[in-house]
N, C-alpha and C. Protein backbone atom coordinates (compact mmCIF):
# COMPACT_ATOMS: atom_id res chain seq x y z
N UNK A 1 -19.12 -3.58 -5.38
CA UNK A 1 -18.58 -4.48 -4.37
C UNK A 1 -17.06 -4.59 -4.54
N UNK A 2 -16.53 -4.92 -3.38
CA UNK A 2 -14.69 -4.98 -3.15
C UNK A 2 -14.48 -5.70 -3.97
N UNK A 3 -14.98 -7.03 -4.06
CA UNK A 3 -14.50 -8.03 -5.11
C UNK A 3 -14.42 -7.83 -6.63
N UNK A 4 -15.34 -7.28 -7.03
CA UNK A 4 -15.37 -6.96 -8.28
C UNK A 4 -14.22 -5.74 -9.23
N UNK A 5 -13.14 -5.32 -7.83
CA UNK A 5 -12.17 -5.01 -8.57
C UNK A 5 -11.50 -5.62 -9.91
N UNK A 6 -11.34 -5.02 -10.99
CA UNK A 6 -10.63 -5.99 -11.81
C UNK A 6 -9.21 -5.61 -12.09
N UNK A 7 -8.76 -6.42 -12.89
CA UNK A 7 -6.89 -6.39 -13.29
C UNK A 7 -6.03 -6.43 -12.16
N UNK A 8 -5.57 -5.41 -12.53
CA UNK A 8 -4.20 -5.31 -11.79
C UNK A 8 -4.53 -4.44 -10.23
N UNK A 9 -5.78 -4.16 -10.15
CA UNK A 9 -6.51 -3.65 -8.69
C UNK A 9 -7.32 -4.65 -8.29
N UNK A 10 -7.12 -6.24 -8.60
CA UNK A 10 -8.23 -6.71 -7.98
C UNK A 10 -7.79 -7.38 -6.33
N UNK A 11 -8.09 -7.21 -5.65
CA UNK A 11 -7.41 -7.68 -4.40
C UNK A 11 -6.51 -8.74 -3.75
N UNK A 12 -7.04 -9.84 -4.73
CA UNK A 12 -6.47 -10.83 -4.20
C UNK A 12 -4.66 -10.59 -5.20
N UNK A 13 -5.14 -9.89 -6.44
CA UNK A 13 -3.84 -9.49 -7.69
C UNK A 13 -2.63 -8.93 -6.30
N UNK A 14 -3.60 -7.91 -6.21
CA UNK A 14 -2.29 -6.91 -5.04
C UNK A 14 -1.62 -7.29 -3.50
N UNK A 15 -2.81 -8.88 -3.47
CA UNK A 15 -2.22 -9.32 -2.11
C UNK A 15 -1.32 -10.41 -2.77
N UNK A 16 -1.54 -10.89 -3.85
CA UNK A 16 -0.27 -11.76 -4.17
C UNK A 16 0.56 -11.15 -4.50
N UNK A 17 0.91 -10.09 -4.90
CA UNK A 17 2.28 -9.19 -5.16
C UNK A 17 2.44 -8.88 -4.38
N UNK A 18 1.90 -8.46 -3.22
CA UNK A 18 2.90 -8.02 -1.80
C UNK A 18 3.43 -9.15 -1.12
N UNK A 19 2.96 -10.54 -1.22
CA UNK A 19 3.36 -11.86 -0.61
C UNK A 19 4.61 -11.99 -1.79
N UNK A 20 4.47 -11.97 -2.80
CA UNK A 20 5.55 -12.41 -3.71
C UNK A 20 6.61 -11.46 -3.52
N UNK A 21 6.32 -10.65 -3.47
CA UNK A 21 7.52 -9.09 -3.60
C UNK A 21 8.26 -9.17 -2.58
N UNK A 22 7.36 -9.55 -1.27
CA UNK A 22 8.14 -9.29 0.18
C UNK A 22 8.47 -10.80 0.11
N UNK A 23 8.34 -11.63 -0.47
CA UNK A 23 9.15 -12.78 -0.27
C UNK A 23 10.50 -12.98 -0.83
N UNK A 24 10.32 -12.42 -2.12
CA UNK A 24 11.57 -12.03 -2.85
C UNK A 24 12.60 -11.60 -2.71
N UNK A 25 11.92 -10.12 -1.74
CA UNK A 25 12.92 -9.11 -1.33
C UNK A 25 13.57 -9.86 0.07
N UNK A 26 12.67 -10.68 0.48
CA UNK A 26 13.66 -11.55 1.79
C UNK A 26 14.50 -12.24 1.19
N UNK A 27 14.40 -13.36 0.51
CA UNK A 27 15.32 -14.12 -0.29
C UNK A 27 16.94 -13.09 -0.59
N UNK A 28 16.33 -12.69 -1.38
CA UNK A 28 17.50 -11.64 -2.02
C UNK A 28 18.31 -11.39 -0.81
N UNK A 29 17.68 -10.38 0.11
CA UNK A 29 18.17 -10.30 1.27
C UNK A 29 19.37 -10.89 1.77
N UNK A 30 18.25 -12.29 2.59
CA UNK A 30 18.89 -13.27 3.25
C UNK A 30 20.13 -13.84 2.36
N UNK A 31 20.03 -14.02 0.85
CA UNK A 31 21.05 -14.65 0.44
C UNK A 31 21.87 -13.65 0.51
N UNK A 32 22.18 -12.63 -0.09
CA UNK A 32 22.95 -11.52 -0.16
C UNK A 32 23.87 -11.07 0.68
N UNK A 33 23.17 -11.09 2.47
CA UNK A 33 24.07 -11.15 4.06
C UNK A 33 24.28 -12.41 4.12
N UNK A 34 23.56 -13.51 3.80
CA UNK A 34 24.51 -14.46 4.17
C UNK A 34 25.98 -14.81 3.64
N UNK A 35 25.72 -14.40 2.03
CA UNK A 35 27.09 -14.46 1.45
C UNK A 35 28.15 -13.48 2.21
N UNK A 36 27.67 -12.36 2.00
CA UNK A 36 28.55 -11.67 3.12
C UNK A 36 28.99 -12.40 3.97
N UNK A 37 28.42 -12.31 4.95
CA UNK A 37 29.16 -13.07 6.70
C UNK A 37 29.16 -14.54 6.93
N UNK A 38 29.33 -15.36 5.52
CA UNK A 38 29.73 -16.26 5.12
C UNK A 38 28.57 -17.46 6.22
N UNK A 39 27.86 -17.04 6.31
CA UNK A 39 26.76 -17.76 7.08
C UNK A 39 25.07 -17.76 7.00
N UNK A 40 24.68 -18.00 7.58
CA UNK A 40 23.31 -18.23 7.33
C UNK A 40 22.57 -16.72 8.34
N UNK A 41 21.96 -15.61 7.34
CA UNK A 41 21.61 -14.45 8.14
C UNK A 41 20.77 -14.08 7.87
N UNK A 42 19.58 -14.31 8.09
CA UNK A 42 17.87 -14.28 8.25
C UNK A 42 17.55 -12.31 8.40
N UNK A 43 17.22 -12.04 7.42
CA UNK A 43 17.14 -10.21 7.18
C UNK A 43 15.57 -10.11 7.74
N UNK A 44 14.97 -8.63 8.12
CA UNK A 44 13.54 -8.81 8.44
C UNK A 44 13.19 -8.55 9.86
N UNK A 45 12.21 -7.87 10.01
CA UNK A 45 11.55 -7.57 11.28
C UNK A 45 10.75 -8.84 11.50
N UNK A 46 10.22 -9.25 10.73
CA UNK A 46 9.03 -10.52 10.61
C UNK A 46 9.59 -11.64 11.23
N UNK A 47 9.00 -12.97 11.59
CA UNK A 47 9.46 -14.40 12.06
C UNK A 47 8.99 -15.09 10.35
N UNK A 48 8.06 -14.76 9.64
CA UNK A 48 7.57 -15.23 8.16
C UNK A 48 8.68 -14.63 7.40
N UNK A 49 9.00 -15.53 6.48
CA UNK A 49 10.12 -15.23 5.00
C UNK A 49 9.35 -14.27 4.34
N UNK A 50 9.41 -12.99 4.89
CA UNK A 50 8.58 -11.25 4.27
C UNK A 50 9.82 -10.43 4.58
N UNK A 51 9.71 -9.29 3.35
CA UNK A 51 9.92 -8.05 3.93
C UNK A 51 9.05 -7.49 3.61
N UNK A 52 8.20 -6.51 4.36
CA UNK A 52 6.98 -5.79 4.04
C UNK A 52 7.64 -4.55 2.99
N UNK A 53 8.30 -4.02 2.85
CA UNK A 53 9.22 -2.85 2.22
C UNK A 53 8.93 -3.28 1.16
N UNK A 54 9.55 -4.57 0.50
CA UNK A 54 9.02 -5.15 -0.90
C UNK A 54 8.22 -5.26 -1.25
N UNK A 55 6.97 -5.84 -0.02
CA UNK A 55 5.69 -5.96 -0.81
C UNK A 55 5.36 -4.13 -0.93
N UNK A 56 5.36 -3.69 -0.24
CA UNK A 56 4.59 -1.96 -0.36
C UNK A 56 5.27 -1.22 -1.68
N UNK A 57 6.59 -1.89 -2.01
CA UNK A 57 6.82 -1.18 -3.56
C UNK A 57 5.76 -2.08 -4.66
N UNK A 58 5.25 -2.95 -4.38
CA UNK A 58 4.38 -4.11 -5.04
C UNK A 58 3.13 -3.16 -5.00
N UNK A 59 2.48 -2.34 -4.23
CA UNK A 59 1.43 -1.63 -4.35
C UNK A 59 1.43 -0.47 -4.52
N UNK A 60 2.95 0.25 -4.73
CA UNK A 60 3.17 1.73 -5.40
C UNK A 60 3.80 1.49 -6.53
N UNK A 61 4.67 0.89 -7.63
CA UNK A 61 5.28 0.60 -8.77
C UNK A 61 3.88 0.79 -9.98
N UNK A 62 2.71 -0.06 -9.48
CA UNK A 62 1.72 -0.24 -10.80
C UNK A 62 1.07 1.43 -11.18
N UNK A 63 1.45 2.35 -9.92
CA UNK A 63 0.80 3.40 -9.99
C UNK A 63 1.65 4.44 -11.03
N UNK A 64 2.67 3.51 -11.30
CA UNK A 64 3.84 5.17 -12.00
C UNK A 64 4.48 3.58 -13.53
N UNK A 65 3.81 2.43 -13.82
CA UNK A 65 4.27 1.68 -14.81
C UNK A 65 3.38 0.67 -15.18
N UNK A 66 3.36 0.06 -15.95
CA UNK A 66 2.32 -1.25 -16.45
C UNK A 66 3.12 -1.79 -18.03
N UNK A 67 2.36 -2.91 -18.02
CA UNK A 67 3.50 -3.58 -18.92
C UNK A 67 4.08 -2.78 -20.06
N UNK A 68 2.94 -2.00 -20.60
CA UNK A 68 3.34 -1.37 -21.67
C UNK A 68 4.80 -0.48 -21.56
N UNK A 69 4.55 -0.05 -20.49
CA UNK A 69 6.03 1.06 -20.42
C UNK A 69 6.90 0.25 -20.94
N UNK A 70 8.20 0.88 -21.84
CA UNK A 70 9.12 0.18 -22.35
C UNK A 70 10.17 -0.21 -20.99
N UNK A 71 10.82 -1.50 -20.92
CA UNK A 71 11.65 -1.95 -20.08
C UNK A 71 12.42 -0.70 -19.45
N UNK A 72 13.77 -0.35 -20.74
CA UNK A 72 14.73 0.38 -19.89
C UNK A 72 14.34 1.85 -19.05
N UNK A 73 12.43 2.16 -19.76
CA UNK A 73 12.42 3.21 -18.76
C UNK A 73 12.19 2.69 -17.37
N UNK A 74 11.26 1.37 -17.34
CA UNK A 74 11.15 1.17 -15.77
C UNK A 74 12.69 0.40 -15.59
N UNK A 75 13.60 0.59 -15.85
CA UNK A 75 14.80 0.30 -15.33
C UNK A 75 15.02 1.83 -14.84
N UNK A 76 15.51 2.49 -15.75
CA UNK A 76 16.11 4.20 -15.30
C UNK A 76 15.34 4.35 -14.13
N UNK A 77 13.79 4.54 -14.60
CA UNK A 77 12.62 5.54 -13.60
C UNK A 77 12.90 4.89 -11.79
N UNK A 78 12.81 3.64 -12.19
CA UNK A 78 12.11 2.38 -11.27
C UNK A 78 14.03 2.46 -10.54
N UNK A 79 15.16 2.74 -11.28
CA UNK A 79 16.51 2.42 -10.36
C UNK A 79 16.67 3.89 -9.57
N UNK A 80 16.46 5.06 -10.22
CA UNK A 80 16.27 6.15 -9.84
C UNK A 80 15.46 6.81 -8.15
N UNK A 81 14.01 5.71 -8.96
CA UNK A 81 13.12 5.77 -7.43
C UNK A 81 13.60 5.34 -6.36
N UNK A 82 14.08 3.82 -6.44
CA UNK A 82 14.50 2.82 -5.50
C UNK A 82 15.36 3.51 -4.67
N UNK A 83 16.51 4.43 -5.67
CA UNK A 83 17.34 5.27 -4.99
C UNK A 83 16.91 5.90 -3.70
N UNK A 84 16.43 6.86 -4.74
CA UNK A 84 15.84 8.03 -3.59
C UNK A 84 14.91 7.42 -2.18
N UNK A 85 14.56 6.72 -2.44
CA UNK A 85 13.52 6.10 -1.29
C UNK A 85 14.60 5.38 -0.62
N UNK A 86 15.69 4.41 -0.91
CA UNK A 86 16.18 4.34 0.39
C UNK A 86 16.82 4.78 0.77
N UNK A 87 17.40 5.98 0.09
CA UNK A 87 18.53 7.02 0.85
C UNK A 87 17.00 7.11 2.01
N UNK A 88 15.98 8.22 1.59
CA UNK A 88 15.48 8.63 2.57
C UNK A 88 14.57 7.79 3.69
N UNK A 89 14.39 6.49 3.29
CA UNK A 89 14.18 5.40 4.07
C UNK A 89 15.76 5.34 5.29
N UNK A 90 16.34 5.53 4.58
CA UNK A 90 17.53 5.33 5.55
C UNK A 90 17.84 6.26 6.62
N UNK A 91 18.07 7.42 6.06
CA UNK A 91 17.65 8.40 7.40
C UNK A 91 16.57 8.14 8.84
N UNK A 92 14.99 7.80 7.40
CA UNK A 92 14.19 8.13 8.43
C UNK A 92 14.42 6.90 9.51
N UNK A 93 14.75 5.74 9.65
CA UNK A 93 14.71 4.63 10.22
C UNK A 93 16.00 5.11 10.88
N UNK A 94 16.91 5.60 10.72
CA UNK A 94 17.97 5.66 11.67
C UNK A 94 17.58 6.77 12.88
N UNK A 95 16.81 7.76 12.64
CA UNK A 95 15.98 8.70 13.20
C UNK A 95 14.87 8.34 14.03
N UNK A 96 13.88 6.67 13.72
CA UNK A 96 13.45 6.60 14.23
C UNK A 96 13.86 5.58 15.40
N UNK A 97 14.41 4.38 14.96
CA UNK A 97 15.27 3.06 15.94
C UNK A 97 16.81 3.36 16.02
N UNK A 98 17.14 5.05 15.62
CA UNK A 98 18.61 5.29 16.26
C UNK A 98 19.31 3.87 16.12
N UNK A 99 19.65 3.38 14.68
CA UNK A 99 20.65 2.61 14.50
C UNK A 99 20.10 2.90 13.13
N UNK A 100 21.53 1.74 12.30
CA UNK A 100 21.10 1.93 10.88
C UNK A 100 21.32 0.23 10.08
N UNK A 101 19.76 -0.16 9.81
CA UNK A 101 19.26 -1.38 9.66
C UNK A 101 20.27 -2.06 8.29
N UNK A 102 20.54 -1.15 7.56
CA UNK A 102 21.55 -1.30 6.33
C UNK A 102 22.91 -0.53 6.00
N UNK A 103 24.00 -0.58 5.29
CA UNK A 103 24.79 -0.21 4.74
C UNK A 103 25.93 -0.61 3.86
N UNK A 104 26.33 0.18 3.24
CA UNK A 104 26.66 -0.43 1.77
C UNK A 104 28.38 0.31 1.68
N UNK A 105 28.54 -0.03 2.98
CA UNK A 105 30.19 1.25 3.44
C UNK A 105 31.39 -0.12 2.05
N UNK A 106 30.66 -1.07 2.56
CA UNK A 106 31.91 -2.25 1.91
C UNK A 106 31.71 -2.39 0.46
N UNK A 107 30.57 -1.56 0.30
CA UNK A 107 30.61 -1.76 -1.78
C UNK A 107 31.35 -1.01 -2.09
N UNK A 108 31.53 -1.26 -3.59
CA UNK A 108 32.43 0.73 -4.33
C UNK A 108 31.08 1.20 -4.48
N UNK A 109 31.43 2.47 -5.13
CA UNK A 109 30.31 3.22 -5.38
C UNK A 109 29.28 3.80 -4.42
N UNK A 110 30.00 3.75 -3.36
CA UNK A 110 28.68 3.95 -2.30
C UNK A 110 28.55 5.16 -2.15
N UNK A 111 27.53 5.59 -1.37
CA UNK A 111 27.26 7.68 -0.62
C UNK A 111 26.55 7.81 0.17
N UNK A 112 26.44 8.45 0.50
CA UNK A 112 25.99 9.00 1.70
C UNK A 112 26.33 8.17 3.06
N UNK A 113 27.55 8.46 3.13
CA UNK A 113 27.90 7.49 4.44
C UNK A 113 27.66 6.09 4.33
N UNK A 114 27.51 5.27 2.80
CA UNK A 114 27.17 3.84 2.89
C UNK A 114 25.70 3.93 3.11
N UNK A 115 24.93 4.41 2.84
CA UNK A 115 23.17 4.25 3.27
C UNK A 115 22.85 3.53 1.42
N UNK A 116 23.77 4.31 0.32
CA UNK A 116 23.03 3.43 -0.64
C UNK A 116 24.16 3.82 -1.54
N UNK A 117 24.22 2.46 -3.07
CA UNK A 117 25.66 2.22 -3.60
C UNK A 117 24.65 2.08 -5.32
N UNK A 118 25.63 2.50 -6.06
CA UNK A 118 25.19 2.25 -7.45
C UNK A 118 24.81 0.55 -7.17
N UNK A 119 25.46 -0.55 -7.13
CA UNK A 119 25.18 -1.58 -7.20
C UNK A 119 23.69 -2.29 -6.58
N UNK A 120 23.67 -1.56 -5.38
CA UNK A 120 22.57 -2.15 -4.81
C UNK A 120 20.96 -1.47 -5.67
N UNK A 121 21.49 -0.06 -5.94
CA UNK A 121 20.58 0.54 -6.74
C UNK A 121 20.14 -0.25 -8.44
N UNK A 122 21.33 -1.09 -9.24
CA UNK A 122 21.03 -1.58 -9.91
C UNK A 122 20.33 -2.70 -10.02
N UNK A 123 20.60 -3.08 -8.49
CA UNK A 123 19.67 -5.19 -8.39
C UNK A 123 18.65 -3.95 -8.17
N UNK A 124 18.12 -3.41 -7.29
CA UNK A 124 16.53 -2.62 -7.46
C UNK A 124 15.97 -2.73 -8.59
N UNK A 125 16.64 -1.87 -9.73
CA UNK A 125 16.09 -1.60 -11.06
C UNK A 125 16.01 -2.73 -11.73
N UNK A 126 16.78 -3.69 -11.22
CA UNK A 126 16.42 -5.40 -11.67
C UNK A 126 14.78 -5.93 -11.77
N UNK A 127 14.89 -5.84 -10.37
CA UNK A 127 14.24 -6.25 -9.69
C UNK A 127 12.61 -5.79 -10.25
N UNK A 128 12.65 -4.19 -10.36
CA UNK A 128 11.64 -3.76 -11.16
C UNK A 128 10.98 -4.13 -11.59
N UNK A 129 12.11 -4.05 -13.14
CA UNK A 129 11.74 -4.47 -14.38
C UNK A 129 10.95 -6.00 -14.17
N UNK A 130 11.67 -7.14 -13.27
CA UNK A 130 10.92 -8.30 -12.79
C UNK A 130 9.89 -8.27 -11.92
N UNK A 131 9.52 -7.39 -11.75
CA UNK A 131 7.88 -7.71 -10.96
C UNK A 131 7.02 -6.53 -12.21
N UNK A 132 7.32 -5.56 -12.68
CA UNK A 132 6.43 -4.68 -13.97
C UNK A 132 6.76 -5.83 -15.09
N UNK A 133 7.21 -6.58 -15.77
CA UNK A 133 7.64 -7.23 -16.83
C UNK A 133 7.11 -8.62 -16.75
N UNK A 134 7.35 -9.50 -15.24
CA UNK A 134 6.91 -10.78 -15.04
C UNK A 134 5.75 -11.23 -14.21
N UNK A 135 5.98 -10.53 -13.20
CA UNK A 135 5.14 -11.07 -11.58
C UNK A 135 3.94 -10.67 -11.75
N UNK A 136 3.65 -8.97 -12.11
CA UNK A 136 2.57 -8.64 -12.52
C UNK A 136 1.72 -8.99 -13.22
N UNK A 137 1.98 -9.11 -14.16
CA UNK A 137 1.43 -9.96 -15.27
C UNK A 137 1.21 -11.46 -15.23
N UNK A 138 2.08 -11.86 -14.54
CA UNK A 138 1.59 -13.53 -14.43
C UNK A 138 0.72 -13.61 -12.67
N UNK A 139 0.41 -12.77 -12.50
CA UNK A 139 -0.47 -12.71 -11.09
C UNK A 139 -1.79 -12.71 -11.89
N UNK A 140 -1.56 -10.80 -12.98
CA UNK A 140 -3.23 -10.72 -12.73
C UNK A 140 -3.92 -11.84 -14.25
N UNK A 141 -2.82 -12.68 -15.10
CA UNK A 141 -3.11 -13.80 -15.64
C UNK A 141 -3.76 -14.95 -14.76
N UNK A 142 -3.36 -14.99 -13.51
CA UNK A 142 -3.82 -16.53 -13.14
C UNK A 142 -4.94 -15.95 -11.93
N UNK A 143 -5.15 -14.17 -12.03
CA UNK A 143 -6.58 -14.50 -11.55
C UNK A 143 -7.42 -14.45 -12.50
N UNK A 144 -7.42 -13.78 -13.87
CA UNK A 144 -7.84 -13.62 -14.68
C UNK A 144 -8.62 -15.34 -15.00
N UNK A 145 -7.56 -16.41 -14.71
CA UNK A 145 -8.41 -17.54 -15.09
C UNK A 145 -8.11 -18.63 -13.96
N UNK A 146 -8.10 -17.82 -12.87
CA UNK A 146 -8.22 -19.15 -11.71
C UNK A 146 -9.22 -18.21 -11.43
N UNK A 147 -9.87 -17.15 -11.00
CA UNK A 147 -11.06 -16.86 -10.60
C UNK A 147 -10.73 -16.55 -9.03
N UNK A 148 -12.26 -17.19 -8.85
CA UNK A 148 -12.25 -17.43 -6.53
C UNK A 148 -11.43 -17.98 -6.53
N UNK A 149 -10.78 -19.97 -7.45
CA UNK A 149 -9.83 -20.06 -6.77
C UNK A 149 -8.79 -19.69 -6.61
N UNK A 150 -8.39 -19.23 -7.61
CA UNK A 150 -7.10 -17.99 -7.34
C UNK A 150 -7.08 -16.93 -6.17
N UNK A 151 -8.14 -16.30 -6.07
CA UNK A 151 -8.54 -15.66 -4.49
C UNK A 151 -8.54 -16.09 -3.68
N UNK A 152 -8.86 -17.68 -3.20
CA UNK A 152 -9.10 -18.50 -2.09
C UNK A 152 -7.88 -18.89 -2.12
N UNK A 153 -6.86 -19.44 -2.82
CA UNK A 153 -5.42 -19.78 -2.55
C UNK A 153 -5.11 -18.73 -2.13
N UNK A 154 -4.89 -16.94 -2.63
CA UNK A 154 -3.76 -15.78 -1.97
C UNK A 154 -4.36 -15.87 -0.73
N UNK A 155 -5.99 -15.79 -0.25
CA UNK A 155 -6.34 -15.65 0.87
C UNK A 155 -5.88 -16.83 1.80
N UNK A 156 -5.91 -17.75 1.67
CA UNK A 156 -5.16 -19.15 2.50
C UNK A 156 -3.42 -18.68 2.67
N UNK A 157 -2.76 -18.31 1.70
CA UNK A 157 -1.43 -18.02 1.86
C UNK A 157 -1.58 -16.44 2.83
N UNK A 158 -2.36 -16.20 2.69
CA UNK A 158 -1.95 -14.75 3.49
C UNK A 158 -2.51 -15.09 4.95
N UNK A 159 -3.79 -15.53 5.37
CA UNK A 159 -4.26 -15.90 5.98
C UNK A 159 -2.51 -16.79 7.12
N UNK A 160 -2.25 -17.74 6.41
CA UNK A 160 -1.16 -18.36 6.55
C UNK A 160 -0.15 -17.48 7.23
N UNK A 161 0.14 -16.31 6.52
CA UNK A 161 1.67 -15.60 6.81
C UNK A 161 1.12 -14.93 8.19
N UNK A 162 0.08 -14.37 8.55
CA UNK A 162 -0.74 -13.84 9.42
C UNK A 162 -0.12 -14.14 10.31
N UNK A 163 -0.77 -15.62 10.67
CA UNK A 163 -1.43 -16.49 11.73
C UNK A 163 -0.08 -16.93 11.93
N UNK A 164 1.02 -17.39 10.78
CA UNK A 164 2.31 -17.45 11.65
C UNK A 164 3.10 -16.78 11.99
N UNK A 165 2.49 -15.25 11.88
CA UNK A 165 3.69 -14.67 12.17
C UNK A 165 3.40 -14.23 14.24
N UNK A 166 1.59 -13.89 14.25
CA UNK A 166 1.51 -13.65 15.23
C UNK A 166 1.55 -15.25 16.61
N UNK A 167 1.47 -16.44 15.83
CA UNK A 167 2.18 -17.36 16.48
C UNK A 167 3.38 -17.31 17.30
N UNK A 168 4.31 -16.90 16.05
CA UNK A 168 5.96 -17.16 16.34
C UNK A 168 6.21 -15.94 17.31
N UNK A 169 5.18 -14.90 17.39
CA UNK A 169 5.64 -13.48 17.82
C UNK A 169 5.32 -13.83 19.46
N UNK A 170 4.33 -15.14 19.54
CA UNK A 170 4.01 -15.13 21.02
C UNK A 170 5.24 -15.94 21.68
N UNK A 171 5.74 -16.87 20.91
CA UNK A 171 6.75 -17.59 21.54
C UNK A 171 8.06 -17.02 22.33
């Protein structure tokens, strides 16, 4: 049965890391442009405080690390990946909505036309190391001993992000 996944594959584990991850990665976000343009700048396709991008590295990261890996490799491996995926995230999205959702022309260090900058590549590998090092582990801890209710809370919070997002989408 589905439920009886355990650890770090058990469902409700991987739906709270994609709610946490893509919440994160909004935060970060949002604070990050807002400092920029010295205002308040809401990042995201979504009307819910998500970026789905974050959560989906939340369900490919456990496949290539787990706690054991030593830190600075999921720093290198994990800043390395981040790289490459949004250079080519960046293309493909400019290829597909013919504009370009990000750029990094105003950091140093930048390439490829501003699509991605050592700096932004290093908060990634941050970032990593904090969801393989912390999030993970304190997820599949509190299903480990919250159980259903630990399942019945991610399912209420997701349930939640759902229902408001296709709300706000009708307005």
């Amino acid at each position: 049965m589905f439920y009886n996944l355990k650890g770090r594959y058990a469902p409700a584990v991987v739906a709270a890391n994609f709610i946490i991850c893509g919440f994160v990665g909004w935060m970060y976000e949002t604070a990050l442009t807002s400092l920029v343009f010295g205002r308040f700048a809401e990042r995201g396709v979504l009307h819910v405080p998500l970026l789905p991008i974050y959560g989906v590295f939340a369900l490919v990261l456990p496949l290539f690390f787990n706690q054991e890996t030593p830190w600075p490799k999921v720093f290198v491996l994990g800043t390395v990946g981040a790289t490459v995926f949004e250079l080519i995230a960046a293309f493909l999205t400019e290829a597909v909505f013919h504009r370009r959702l990000w750029d990094y022309l105003d950091w140093p260090l930048n390439f490829f036309d501003g699509r991605i900058s050592v700096g932004s590549s290093l908060i990634f590998g941050g970032m990593i190391v904090l969801f393989i090092k912390v999030i993970e582990p304190l997820t599949g801890y509190m299903r480990k001993n919250g159980g259903r209710l630990f399942d019945i809370a991610v399912l209420m919070v997701a349930a939640g992000a759902i229902l408001g997002e296709v709300y706000l989408s009708m307005g």
